[in-house]
Protein backbone atom coordinates (compact mmCIF):
# COMPACT_ATOMS: atom_id res chain seq x y z
CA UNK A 1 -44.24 -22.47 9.67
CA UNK A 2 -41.43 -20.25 10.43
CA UNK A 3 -39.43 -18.45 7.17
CA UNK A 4 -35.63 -17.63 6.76
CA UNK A 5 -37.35 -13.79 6.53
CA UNK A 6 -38.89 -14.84 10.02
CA UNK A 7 -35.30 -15.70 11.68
CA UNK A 8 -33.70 -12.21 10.06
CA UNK A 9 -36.43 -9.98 11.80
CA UNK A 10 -35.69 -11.49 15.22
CA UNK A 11 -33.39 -9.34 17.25
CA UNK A 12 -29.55 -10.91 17.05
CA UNK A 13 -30.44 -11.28 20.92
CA UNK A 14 -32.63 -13.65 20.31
CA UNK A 15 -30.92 -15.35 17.75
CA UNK A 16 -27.97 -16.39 19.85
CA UNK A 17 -27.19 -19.33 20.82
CA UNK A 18 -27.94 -20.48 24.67
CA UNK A 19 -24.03 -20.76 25.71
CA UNK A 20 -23.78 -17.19 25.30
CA UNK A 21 -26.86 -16.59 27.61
CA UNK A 22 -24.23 -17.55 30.56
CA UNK A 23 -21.42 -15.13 29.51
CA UNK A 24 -24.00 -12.05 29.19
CA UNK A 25 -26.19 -12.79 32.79
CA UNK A 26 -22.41 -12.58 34.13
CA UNK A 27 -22.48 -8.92 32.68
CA UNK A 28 -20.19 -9.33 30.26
CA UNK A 29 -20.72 -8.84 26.19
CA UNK A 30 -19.62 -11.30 23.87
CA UNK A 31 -16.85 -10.58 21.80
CA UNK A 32 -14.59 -8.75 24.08
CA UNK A 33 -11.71 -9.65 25.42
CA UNK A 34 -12.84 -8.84 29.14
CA UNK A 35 -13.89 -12.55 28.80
CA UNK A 36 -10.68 -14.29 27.39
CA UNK A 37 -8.12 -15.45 29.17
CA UNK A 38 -4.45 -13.80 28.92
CA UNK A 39 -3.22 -16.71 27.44
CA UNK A 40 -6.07 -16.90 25.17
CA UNK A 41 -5.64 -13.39 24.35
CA UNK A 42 -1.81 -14.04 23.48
CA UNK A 43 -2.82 -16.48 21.20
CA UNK A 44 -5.12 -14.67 19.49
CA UNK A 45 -2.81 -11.72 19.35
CA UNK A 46 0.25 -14.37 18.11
CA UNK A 47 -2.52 -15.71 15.28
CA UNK A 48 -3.61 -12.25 13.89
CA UNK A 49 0.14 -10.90 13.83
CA UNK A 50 1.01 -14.23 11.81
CA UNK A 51 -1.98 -13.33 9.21
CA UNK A 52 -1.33 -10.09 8.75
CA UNK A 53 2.56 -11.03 8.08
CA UNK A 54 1.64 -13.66 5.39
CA UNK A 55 -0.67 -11.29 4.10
CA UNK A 56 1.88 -8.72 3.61
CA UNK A 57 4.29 -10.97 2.56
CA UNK A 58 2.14 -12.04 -0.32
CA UNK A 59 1.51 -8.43 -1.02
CA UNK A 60 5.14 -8.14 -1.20
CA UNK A 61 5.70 -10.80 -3.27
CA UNK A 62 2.82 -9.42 -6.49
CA UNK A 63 4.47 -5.67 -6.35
CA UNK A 64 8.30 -7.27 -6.69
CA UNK A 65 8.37 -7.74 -10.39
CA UNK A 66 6.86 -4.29 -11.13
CA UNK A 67 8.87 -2.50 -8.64
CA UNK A 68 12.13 -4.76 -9.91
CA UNK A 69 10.81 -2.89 -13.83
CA UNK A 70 10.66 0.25 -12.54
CA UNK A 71 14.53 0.11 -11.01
CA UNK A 72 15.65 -1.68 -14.57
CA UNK A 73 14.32 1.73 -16.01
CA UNK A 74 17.18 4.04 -13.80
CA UNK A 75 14.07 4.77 -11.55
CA UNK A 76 16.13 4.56 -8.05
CA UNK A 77 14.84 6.11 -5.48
CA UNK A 78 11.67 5.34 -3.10
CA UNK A 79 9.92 8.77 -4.04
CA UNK A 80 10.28 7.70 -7.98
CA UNK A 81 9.11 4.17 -7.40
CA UNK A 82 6.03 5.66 -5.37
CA UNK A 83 5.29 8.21 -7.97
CA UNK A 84 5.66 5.66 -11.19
CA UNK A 85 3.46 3.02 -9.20
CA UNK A 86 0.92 5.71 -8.79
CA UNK A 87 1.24 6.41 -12.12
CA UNK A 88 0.74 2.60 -13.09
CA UNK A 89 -2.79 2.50 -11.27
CA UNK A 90 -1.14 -0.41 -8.85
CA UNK A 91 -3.21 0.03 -5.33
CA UNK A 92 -1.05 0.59 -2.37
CA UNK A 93 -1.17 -1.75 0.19
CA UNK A 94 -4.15 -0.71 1.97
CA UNK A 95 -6.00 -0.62 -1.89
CA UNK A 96 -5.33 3.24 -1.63
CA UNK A 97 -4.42 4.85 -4.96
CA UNK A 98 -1.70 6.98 -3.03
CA UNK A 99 2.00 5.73 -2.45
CA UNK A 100 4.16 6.67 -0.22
CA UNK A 101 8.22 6.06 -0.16
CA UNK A 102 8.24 4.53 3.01
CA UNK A 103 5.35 1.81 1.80
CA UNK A 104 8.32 1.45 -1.10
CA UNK A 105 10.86 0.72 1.35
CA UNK A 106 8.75 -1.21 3.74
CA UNK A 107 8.02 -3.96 0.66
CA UNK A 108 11.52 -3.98 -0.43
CA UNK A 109 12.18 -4.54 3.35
CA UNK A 110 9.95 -7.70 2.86
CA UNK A 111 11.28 -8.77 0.03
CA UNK A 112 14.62 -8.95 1.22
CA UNK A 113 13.58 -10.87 4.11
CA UNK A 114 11.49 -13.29 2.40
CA UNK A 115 14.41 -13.67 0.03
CA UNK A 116 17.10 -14.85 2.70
CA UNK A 117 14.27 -17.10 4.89
């Protein structure tokens, strides 16, 4: 009788499943976008752009109240806000520890936006 251990030794070539035996005697590799159509890759595209806008967005929208404190303390500019939200510990938007002033002005950018929408 075959184990779950069994499966995880098997190549992943082996493990595929049999649809994908067609795309790779045709000489192509899965996951490429060689095989996808242009519309296909559009949509694709249009879906990843959306996701990493609502992600961003909702990045946005947990640094607002701590970048609104900052500004209620005379902090004004986006050098100051960077430096004090370094100094904070809050991760950058990539989960970096470093801030720059044009991150600063980018979320403000999003707030803005989100505001008015």
């Amino acid at each position: 009788m075959a184990t779950p251990q069994d499966d995880q030794i098997r190549p992943v070539s082996e493990r595929r499943e049999p649809e994908s035996e067609s795309v790779r005697h045709q000489g192509n590799s899965l996951r490429t976008r060689d095989n996808l159509s242009v519309d296909a890759r559009r949509r694709c595209s249009a879906a990843g752009n959306a996701a990493k806008a609502r992600k961003a967005t909702a990045f946005a929208a947990s640094v607002a109240p701590v970048i609104d404190d900052i500004r209620a303390q005379g902090i004004t500019s986006d050098a100051a806000i960077a430096r004090e939200l370094e100094a904070r510990g809050i991760p950058s938007p990539r989960g970096g520890k470093c801030w720059w002033p044009n991150q600063v002005a980018r979320i403000e950018r999003l707030i803005r936006a989100s505001a008015v929408t």
